[in-house]
C-alpha atoms as a PDB file:
ATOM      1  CA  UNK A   1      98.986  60.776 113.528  1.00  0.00           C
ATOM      2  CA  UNK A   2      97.699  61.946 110.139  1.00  0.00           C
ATOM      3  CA  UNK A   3      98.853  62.496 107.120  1.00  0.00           C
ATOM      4  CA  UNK A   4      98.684  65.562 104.619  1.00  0.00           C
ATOM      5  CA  UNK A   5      96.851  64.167 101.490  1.00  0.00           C
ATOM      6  CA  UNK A   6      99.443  66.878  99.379  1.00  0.00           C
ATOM      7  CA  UNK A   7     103.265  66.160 101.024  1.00  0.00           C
ATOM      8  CA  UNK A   8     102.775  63.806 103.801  1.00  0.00           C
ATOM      9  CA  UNK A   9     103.706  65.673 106.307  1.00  0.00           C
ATOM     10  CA  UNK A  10     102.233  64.410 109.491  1.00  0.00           C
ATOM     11  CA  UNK A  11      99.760  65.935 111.693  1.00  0.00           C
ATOM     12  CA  UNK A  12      98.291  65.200 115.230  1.00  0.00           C
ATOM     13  CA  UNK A  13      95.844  62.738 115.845  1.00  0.00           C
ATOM     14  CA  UNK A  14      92.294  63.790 116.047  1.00  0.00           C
ATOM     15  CA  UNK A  15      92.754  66.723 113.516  1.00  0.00           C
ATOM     16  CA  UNK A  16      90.675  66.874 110.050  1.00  0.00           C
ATOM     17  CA  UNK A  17      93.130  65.461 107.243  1.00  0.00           C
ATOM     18  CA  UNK A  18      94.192  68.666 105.387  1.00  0.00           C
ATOM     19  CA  UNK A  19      94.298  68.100 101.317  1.00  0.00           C
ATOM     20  CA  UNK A  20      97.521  70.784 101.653  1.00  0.00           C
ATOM     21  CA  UNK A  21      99.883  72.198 104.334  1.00  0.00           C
ATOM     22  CA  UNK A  22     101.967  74.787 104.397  1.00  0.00           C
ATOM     23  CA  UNK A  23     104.961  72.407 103.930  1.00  0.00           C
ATOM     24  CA  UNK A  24     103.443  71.386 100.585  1.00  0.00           C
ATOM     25  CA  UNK A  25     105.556  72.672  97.550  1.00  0.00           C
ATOM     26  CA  UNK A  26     104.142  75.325  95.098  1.00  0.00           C
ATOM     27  CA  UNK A  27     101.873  73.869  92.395  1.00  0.00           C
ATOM     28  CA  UNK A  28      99.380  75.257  89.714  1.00  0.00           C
ATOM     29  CA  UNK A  29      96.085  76.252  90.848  1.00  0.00           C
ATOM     30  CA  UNK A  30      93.475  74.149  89.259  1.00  0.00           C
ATOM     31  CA  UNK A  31      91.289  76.886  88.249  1.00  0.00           C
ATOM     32  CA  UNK A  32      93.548  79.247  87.356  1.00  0.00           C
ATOM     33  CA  UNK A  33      96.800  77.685  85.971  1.00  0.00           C
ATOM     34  CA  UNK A  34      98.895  80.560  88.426  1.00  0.00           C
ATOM     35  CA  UNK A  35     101.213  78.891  90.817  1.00  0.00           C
ATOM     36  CA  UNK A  36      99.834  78.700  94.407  1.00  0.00           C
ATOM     37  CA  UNK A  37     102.024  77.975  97.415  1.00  0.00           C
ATOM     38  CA  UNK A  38     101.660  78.526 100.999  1.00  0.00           C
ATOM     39  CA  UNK A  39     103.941  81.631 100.633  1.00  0.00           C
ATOM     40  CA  UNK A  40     102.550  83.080  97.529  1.00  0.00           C
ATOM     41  CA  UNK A  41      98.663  82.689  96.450  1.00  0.00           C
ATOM     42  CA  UNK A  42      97.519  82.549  93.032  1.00  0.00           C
ATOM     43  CA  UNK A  43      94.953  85.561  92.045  1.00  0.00           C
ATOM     44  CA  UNK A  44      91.649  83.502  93.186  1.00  0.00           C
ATOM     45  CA  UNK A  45      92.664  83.666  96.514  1.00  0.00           C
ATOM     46  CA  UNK A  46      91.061  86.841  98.492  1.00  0.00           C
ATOM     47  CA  UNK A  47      92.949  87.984 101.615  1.00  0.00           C
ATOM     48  CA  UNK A  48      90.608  88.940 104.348  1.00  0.00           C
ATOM     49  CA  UNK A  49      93.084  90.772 106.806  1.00  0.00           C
ATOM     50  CA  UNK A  50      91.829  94.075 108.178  1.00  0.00           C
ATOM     51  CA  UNK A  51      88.607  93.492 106.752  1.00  0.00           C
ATOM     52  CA  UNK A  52      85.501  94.191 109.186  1.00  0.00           C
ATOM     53  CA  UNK A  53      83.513  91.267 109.874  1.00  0.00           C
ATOM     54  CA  UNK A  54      80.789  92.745 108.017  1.00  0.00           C
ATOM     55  CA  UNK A  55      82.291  92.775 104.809  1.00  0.00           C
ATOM     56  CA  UNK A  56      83.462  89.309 105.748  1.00  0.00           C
ATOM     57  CA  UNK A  57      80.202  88.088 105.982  1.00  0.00           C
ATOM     58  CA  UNK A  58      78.902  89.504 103.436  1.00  0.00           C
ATOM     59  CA  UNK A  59      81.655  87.898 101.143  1.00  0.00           C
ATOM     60  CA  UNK A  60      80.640  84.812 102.468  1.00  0.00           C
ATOM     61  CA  UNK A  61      76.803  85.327 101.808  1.00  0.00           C
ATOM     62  CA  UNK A  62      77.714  85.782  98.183  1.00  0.00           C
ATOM     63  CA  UNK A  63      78.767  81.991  97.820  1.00  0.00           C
ATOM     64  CA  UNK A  64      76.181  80.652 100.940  1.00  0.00           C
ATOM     65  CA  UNK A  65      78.551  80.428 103.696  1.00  0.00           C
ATOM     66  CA  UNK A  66      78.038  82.096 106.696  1.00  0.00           C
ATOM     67  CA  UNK A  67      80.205  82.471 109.811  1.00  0.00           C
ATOM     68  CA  UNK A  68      79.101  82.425 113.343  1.00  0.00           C
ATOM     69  CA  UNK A  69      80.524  84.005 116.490  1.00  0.00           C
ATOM     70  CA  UNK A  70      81.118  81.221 119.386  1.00  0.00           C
ATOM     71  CA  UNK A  71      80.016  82.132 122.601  1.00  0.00           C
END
């Protein structure tokens, strides 16, 4: 098991140690001072549902990410 750097909460084995979970509590965003929780986001955070996958990517391009398709 493994541990959730934010609450604690545990995780499986094997997965990547998330700094925060959706069981963490609400705190202030670091670059914004607005709270951010896993139920409400503070204003930096973009939502990306129903967006086409080219306007995804080209999101990402702005900050050099990319995203790749897995065969």
């Amino acid at each position: 098991m493994t541990a959730c750097r934010g609450c604690g909460a545990a995780f499986p084995a094997g997965l990547p140690t998330p700094d925060r979970c959706g069981d963490c509590p609400p705190r202030p965003c670091p670059d914004c001072g607005e709270v951010d929780g896993s139920d409400e986001h503070c204003s930096c955070w973009i939502s990306l549902d129903g967006m086409a996958m080219a306007d995804i990517k080209g999101l990402l391009a702005c900050a050099d990410l990319s995203v790749e398709r897995r065969s």
